[in-house]
C-alpha atoms as a PDB file:
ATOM      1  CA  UNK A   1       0.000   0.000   0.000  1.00  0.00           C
ATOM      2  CA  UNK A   2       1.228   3.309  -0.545  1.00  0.00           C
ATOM      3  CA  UNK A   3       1.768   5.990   2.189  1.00  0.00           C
ATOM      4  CA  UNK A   4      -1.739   8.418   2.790  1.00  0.00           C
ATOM      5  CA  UNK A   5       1.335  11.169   2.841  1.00  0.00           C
ATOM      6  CA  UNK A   6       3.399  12.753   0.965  1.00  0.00           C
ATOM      7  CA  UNK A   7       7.377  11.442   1.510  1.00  0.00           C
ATOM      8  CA  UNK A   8      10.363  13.789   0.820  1.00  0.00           C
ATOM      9  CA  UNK A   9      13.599  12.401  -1.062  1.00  0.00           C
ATOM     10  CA  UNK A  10      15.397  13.182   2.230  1.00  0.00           C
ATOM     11  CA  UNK A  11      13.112  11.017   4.248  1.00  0.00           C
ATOM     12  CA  UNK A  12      12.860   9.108   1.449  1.00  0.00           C
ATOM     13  CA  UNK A  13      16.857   8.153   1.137  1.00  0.00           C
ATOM     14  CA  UNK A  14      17.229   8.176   5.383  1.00  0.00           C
ATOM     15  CA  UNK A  15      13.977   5.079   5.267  1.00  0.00           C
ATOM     16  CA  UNK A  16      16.347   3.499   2.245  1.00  0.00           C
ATOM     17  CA  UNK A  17      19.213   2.977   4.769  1.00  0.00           C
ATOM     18  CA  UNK A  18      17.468   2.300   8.145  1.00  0.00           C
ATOM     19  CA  UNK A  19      19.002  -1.182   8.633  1.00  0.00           C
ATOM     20  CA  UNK A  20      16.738  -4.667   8.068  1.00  0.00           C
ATOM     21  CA  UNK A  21      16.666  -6.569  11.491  1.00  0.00           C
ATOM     22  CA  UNK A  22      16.565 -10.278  10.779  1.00  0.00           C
ATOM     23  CA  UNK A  23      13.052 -11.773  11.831  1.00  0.00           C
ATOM     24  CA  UNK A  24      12.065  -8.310  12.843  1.00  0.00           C
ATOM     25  CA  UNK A  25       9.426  -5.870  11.215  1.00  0.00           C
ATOM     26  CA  UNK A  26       9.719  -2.157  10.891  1.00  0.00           C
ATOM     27  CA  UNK A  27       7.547   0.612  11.810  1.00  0.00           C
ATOM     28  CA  UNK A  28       7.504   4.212  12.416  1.00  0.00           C
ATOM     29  CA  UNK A  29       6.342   6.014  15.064  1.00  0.00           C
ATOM     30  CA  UNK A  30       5.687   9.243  16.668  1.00  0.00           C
ATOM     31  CA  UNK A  31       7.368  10.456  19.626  1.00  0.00           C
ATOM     32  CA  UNK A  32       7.190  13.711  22.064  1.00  0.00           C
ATOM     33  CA  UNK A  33      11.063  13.416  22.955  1.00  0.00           C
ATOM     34  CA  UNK A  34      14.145  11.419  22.508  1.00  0.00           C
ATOM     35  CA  UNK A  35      17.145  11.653  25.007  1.00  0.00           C
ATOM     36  CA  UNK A  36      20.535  10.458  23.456  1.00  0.00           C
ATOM     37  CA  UNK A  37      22.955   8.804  25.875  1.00  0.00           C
ATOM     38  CA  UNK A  38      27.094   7.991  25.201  1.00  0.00           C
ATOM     39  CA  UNK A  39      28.456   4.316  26.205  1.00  0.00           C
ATOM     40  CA  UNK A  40      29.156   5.949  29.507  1.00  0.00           C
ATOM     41  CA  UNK A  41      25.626   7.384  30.149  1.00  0.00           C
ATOM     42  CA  UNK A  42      26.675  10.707  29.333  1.00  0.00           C
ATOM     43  CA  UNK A  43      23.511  12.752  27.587  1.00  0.00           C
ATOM     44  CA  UNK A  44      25.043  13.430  24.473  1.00  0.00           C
ATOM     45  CA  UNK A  45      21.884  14.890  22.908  1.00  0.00           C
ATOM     46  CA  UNK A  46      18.013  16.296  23.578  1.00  0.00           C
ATOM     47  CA  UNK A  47      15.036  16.981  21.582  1.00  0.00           C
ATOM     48  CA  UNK A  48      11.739  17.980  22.901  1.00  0.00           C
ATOM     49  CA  UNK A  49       8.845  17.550  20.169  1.00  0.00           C
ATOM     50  CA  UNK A  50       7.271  15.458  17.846  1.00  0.00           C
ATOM     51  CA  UNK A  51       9.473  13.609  16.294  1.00  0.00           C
ATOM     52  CA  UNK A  52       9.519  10.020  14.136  1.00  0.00           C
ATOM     53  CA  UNK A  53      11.268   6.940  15.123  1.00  0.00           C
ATOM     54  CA  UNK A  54      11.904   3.601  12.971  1.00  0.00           C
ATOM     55  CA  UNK A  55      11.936   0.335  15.532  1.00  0.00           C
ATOM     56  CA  UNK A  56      11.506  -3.437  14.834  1.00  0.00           C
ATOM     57  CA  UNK A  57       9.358  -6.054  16.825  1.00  0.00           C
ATOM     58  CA  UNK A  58       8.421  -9.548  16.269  1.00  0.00           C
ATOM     59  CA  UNK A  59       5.966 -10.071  13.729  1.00  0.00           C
ATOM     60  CA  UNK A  60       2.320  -9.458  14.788  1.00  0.00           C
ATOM     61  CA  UNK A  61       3.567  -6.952  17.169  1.00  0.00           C
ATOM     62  CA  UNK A  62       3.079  -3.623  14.746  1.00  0.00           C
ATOM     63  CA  UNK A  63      -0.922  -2.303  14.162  1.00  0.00           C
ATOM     64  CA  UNK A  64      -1.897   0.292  12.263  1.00  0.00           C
ATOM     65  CA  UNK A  65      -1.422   0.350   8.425  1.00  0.00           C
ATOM     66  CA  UNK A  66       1.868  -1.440   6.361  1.00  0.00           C
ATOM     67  CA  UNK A  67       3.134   0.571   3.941  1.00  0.00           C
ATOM     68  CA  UNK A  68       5.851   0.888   1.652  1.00  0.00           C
ATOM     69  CA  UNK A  69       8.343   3.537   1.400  1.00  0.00           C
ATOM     70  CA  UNK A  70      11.210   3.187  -0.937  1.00  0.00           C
ATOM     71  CA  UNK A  71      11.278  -0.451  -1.705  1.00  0.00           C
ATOM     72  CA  UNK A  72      10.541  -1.341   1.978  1.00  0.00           C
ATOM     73  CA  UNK A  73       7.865  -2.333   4.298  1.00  0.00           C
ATOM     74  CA  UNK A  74       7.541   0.203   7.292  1.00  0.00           C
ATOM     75  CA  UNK A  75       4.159  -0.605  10.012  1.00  0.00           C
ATOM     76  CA  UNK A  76       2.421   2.958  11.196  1.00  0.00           C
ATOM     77  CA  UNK A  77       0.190   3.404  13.707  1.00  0.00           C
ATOM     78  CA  UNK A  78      -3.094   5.230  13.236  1.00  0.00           C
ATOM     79  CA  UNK A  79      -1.283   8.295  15.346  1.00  0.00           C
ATOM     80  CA  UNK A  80       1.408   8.725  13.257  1.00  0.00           C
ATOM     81  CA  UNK A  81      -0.531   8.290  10.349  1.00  0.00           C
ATOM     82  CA  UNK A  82      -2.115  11.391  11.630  1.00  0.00           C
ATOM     83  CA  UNK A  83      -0.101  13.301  12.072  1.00  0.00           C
ATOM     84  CA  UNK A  84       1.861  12.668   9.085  1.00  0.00           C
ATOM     85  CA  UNK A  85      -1.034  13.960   7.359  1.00  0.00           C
ATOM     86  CA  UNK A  86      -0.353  17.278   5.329  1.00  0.00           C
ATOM     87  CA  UNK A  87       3.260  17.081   5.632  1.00  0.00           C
END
């Protein structure tokens, strides 16, 4: 199925090199804030807003709508669907 959004080449080309996890599905998914943390548990980095994620489960895991996004298979929730709406 195609995306209900539009996708931009940069998006595009980052989704064409998010790594395949063996046994694993993909999906992407809307988050409020991501913390970044060094080896040492140093915060290396910070962003507060919306923001998309990719992350793999075991099959049957993912809901929402599978779509495909340059050559790939990528799960997204209803949410994120959403509010990747108009952009």
């Amino acid at each position: 199925m195609s995306p209900p959004f539009h996708i931009s080449p940069e998006a595009e080309e980052y989704l064409k090199g998010v790594a395949v996890v063996q046994d694993k599905e993909a999906g992407i998914s809307l988050g409020s804030r991501i913390t970044a943390l060094n080896r040492s548990g140093e915060q290396t980095d910070c962003y507060d807003g919306p923001h998309f994620t990719v992350g793999w489960h075991e099959p049957g895991v993912w809901s929402g709508i599978r779509v495909e996004i340059a050559g790939r298979e990528f799960w997204i929730a209803p949410t994120t669907v959403e509010a990747l709406r108009g952009h």
